[in-house]
Protein backbone atom coordinates (compact mmCIF):
# COMPACT_ATOMS: atom_id res chain seq x y z
CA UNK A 1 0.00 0.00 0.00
CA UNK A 2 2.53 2.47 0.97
CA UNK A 3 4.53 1.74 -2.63
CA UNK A 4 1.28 2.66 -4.13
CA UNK A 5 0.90 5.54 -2.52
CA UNK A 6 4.43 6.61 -3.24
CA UNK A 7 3.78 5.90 -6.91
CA UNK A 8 0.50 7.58 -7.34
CA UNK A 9 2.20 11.03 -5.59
CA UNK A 10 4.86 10.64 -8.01
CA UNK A 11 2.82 10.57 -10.92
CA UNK A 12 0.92 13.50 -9.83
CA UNK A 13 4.34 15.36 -9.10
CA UNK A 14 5.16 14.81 -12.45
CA UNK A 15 1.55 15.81 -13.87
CA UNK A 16 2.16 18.93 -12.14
CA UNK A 17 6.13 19.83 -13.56
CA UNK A 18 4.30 19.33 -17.07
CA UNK A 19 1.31 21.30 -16.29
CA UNK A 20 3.54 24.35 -15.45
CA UNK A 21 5.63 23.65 -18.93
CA UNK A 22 2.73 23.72 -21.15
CA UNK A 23 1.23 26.84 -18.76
CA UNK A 24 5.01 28.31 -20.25
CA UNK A 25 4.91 27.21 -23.52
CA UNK A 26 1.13 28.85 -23.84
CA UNK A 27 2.37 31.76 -22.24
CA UNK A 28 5.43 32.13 -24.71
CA UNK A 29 3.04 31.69 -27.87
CA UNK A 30 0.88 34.33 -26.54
CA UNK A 31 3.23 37.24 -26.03
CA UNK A 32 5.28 36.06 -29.36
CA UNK A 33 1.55 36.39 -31.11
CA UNK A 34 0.62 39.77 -29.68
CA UNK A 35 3.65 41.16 -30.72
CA UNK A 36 3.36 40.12 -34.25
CA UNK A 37 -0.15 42.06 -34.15
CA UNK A 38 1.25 44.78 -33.59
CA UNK A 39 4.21 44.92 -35.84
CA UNK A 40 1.10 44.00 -38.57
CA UNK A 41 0.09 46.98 -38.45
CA UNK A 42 3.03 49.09 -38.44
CA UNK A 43 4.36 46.59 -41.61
CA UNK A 44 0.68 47.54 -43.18
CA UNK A 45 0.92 50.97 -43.28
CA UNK A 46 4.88 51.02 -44.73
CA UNK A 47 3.23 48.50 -47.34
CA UNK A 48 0.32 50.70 -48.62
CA UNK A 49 3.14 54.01 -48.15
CA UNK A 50 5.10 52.28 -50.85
CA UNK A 51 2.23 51.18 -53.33
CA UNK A 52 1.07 54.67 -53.17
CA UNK A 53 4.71 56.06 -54.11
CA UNK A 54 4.66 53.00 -57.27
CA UNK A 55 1.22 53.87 -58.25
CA UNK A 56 2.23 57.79 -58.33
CA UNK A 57 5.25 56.72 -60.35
CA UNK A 58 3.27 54.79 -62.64
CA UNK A 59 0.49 57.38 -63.21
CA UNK A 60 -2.24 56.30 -65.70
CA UNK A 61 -0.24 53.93 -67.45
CA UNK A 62 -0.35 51.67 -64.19
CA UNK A 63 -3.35 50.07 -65.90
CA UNK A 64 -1.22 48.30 -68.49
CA UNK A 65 0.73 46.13 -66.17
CA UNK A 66 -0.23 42.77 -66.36
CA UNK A 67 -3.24 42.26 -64.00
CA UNK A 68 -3.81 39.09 -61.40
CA UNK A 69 -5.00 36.08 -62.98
CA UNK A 70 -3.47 36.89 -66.70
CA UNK A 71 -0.05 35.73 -66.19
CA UNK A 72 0.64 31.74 -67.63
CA UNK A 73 3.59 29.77 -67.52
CA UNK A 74 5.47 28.07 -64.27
CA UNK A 75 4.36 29.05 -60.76
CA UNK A 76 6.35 29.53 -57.81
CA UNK A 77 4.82 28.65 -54.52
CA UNK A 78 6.22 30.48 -51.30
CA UNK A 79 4.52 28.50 -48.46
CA UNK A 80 4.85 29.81 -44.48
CA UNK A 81 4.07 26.46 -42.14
CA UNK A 82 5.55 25.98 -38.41
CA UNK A 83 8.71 26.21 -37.09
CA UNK A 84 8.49 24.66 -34.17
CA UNK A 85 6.07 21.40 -33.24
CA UNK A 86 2.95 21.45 -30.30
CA UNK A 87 0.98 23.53 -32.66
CA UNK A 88 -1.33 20.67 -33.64
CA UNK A 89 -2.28 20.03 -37.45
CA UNK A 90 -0.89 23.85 -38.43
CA UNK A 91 1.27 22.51 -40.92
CA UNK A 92 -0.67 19.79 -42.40
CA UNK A 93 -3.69 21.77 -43.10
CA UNK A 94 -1.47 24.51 -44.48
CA UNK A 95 0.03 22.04 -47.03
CA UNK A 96 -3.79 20.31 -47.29
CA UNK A 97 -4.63 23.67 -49.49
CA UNK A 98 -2.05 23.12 -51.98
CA UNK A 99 -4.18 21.80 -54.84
CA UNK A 100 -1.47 22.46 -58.13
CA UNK A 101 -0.14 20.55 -60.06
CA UNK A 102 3.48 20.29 -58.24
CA UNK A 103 5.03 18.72 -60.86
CA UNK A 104 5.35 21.79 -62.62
CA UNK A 105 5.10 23.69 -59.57
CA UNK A 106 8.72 25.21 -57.97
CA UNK A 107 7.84 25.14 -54.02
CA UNK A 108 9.70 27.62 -51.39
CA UNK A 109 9.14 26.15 -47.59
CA UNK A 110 9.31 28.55 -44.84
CA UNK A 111 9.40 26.68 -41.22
CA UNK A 112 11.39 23.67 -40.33
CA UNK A 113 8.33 21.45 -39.34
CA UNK A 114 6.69 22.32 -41.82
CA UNK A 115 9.20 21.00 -44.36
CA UNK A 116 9.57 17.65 -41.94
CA UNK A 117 6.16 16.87 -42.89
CA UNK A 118 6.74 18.33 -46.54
CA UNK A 119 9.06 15.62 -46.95
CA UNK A 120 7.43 13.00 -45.57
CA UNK A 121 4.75 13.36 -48.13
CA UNK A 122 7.11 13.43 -50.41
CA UNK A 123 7.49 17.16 -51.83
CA UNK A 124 11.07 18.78 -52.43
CA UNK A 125 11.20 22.22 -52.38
CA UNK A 126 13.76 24.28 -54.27
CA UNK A 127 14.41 25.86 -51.63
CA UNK A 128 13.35 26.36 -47.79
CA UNK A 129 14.76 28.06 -44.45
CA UNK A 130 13.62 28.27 -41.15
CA UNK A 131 11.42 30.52 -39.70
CA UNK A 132 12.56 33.17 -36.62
CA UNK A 133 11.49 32.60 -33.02
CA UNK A 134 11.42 36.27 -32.73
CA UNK A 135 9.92 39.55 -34.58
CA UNK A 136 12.89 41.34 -34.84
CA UNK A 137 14.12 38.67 -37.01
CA UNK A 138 11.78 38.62 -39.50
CA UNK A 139 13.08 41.64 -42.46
CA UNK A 140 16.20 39.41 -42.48
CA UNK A 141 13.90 36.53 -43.20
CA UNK A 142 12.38 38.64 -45.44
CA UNK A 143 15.95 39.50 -47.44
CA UNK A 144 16.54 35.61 -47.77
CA UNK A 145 13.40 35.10 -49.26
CA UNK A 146 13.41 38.30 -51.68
CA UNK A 147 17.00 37.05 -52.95
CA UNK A 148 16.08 33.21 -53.24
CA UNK A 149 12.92 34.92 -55.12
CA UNK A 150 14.62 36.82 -57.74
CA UNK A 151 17.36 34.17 -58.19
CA UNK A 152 15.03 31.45 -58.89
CA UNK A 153 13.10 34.26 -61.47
CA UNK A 154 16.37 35.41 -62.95
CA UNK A 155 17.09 31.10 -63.38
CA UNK A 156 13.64 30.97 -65.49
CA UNK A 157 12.12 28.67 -63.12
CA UNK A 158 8.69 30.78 -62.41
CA UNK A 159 6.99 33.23 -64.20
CA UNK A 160 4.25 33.57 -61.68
CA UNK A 161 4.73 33.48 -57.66
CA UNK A 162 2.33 33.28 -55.12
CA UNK A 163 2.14 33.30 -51.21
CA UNK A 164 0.03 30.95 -49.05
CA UNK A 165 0.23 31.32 -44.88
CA UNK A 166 -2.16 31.27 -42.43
CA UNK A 167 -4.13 34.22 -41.05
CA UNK A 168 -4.10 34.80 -36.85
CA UNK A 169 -7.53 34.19 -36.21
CA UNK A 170 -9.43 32.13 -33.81
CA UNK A 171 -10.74 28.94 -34.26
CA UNK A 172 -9.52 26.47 -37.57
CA UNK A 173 -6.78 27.88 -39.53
CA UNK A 174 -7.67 30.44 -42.28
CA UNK A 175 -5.33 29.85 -45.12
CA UNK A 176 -5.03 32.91 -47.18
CA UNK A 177 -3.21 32.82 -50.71
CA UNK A 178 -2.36 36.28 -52.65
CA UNK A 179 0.49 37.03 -55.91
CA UNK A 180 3.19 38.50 -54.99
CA UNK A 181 4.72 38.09 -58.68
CA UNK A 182 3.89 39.88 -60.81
CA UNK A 183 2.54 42.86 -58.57
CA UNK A 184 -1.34 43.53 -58.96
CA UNK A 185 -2.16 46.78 -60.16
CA UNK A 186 -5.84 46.10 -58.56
CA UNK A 187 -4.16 46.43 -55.26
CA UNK A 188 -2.73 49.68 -55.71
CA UNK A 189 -4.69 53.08 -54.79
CA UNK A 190 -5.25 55.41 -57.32
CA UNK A 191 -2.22 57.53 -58.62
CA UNK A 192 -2.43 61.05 -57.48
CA UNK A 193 -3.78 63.75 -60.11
CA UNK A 194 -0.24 65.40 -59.96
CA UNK A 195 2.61 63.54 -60.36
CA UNK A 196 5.51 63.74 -58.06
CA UNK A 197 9.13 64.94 -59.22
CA UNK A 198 11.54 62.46 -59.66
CA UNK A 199 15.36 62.65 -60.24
CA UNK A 200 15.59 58.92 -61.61
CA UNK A 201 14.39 57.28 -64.22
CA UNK A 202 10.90 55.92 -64.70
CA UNK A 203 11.94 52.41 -64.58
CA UNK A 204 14.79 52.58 -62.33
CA UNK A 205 12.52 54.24 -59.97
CA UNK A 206 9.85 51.44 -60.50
CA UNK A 207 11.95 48.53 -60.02
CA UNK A 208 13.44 50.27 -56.94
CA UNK A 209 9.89 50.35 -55.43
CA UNK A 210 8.49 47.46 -56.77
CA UNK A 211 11.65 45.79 -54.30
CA UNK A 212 10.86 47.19 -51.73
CA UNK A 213 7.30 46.48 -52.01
CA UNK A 214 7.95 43.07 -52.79
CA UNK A 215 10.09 43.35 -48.98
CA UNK A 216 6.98 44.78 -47.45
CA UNK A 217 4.75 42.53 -48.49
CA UNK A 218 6.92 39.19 -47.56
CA UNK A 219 7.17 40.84 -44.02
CA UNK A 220 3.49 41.13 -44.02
CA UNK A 221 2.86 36.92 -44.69
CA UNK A 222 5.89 36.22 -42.30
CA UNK A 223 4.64 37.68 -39.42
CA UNK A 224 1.22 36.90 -40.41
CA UNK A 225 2.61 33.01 -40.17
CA UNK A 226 4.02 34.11 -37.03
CA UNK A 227 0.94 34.85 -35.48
CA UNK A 228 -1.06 32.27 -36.53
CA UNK A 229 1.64 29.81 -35.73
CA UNK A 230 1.66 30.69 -32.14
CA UNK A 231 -2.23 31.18 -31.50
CA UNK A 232 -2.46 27.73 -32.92
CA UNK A 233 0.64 26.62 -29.97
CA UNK A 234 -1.38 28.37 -27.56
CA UNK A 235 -5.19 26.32 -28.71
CA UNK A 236 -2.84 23.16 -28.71
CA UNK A 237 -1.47 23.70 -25.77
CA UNK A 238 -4.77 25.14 -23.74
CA UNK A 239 -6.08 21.95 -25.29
CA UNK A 240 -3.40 19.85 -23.57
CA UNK A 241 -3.94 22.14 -20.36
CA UNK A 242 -7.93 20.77 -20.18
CA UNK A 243 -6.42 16.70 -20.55
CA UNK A 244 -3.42 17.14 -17.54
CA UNK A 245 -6.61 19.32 -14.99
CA UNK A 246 -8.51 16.19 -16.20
CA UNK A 247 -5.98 13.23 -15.38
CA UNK A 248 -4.53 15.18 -12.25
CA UNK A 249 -8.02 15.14 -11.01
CA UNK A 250 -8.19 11.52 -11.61
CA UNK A 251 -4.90 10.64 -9.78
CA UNK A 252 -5.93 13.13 -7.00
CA UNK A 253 -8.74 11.26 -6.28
CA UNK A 254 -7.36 8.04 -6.70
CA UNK A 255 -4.53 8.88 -4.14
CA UNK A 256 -7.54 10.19 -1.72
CA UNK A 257 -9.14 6.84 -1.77
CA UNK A 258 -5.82 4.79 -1.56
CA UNK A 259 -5.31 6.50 1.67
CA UNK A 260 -8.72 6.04 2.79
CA UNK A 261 -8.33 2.52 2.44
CA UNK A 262 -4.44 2.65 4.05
CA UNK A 263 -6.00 4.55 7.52
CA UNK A 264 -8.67 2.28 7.46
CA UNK A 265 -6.35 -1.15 6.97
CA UNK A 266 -4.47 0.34 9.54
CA UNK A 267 -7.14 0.53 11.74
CA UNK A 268 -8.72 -2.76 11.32
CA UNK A 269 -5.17 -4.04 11.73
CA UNK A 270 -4.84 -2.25 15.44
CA UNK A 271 -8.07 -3.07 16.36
CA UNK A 272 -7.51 -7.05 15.38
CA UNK A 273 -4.03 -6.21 17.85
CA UNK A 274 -5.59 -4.79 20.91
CA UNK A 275 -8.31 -7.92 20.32
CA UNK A 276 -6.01 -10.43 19.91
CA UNK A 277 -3.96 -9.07 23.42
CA UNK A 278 -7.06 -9.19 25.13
CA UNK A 279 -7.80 -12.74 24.64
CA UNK A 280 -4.90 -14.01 25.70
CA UNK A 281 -5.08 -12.63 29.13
């Protein structure tokens, strides 16, 4: 009895040290995912600064750009899944959307775990790196990407490139999918009625933009992934939270009624003693 007692408090000793690790982990994912809200924002409104600035470059000619949809030839997909694991299905259901053809596809994986499972299902991506545990990490991420990008474009592997990542919302994973490559005009504001003065060349100035646009935009998904990524730790790990109140309830209890039935051995056992002394008096 008293091995099974020391066994059962054991068990919930170690409930309880993994309890307060997934309480951590949680904790970690949320404050790495409100962060990455915020720096949304900020990332937004640089974004939309610089399309205004291409657009007022452009002026009315920005119509004639090839617009979304209209561009044929190979694709290049840039796909943000996890890092890290304990974020549940993330990855899988991010790789789930991917309905092209992949044989003609070129495939850029962002997130270590994510290109575990990639490979496991058999898909080899041109190219892939991992993704940052922290914000401030992220326009470096961003650089990489731009430079595998325009290396691959420059190697005539894609004419087209998209972005697919998941969206920081509550709830099952919203995958969201956008060009990046070529840029869509439709997303641009209207150019202003006068034109601003420029000291560079048209296209010079427009490729310079278009760059850092392109920069903008891939910091935008990235920290986007980010977010999601770590709201879906913190639902995984909330979820896992819910299971260890659940099973240290169960051991609590059972310990409870293992010592119930240790004090009342014990006490059957004394009061067979002081019986048995008494009869042989």
């Amino acid at each position: 009895m008293t091995e099974r007692l020391a066994d059962i408090s054991a068990r919930i000793d170690g409930i309880r040290q993994l309890g307060a690790v997934v309480n951590a982990i949680k904790g970690i994912a949320a404050a790495r995912a409100n962060t990455a809200r915020v720096e949304i924002r900020a990332v937004d409104s640089y974004a939309m600064t610089i399309a205004a600035a291409i657009s007022d470059a452009l002026g009315p000619v920005s119509g004639a750009m090839p617009p979304k949809g209209q561009t044929d030839g190979r694709t290049g997909l840039l796909v943000f899944c996890a890092e890290q694991g304990f974020a549940g299905t993330f990855s899988e259901r991010i790789l789930d959307s991917i309905n092209d053809d992949l044989s003609d596809t070129n495939l850029f994986i962002i997130g270590t775990r994510g290109l575990s499972i990639a490979s496991a299902r058999g898909l080899r991506p041109v190219w892939s790196t991992p993704m940052p545990s922290h914000t401030p990490a992220i326009p470096k991420l961003a650089d990489a990407i731009t430079k595998a990008i325009y290396r691959a474009q420059d190697e005539g592997r894609f004419e087209r490139m998209e972005v697919i990542h998941a969206g920081p919302v509550s709830g099952p994973t919203h995958i969201v999918r956008q060009v990046l490559l070529p840029i869509d005009m439709s997303d641009l504001p209207s150019p202003r009625a006068t034109g601003p003065l420029t000291q560079l060349p048209v296209d010079a100035l427009i490729n310079s933009l278009s760059s850092d646009y392109l920069h903008a935009r891939l910091c935008k998904a990235a920290l986007h992934a980010f977010a999601a990524e770590n709201e879906a730790r913190m639902q995984a790990m909330s979820a896992a939270s819910s299971q260890i109140t659940r099973e240290l309830d169960r051991f609590e209890g059972t310990l409870r009624q293992v010592r119930q039935e240790a004090i009342t051995a014990e006490i059957i056992e004394l009061g067979t003693g002081t019986a048995s002394a008494r009869g042989s008096r």
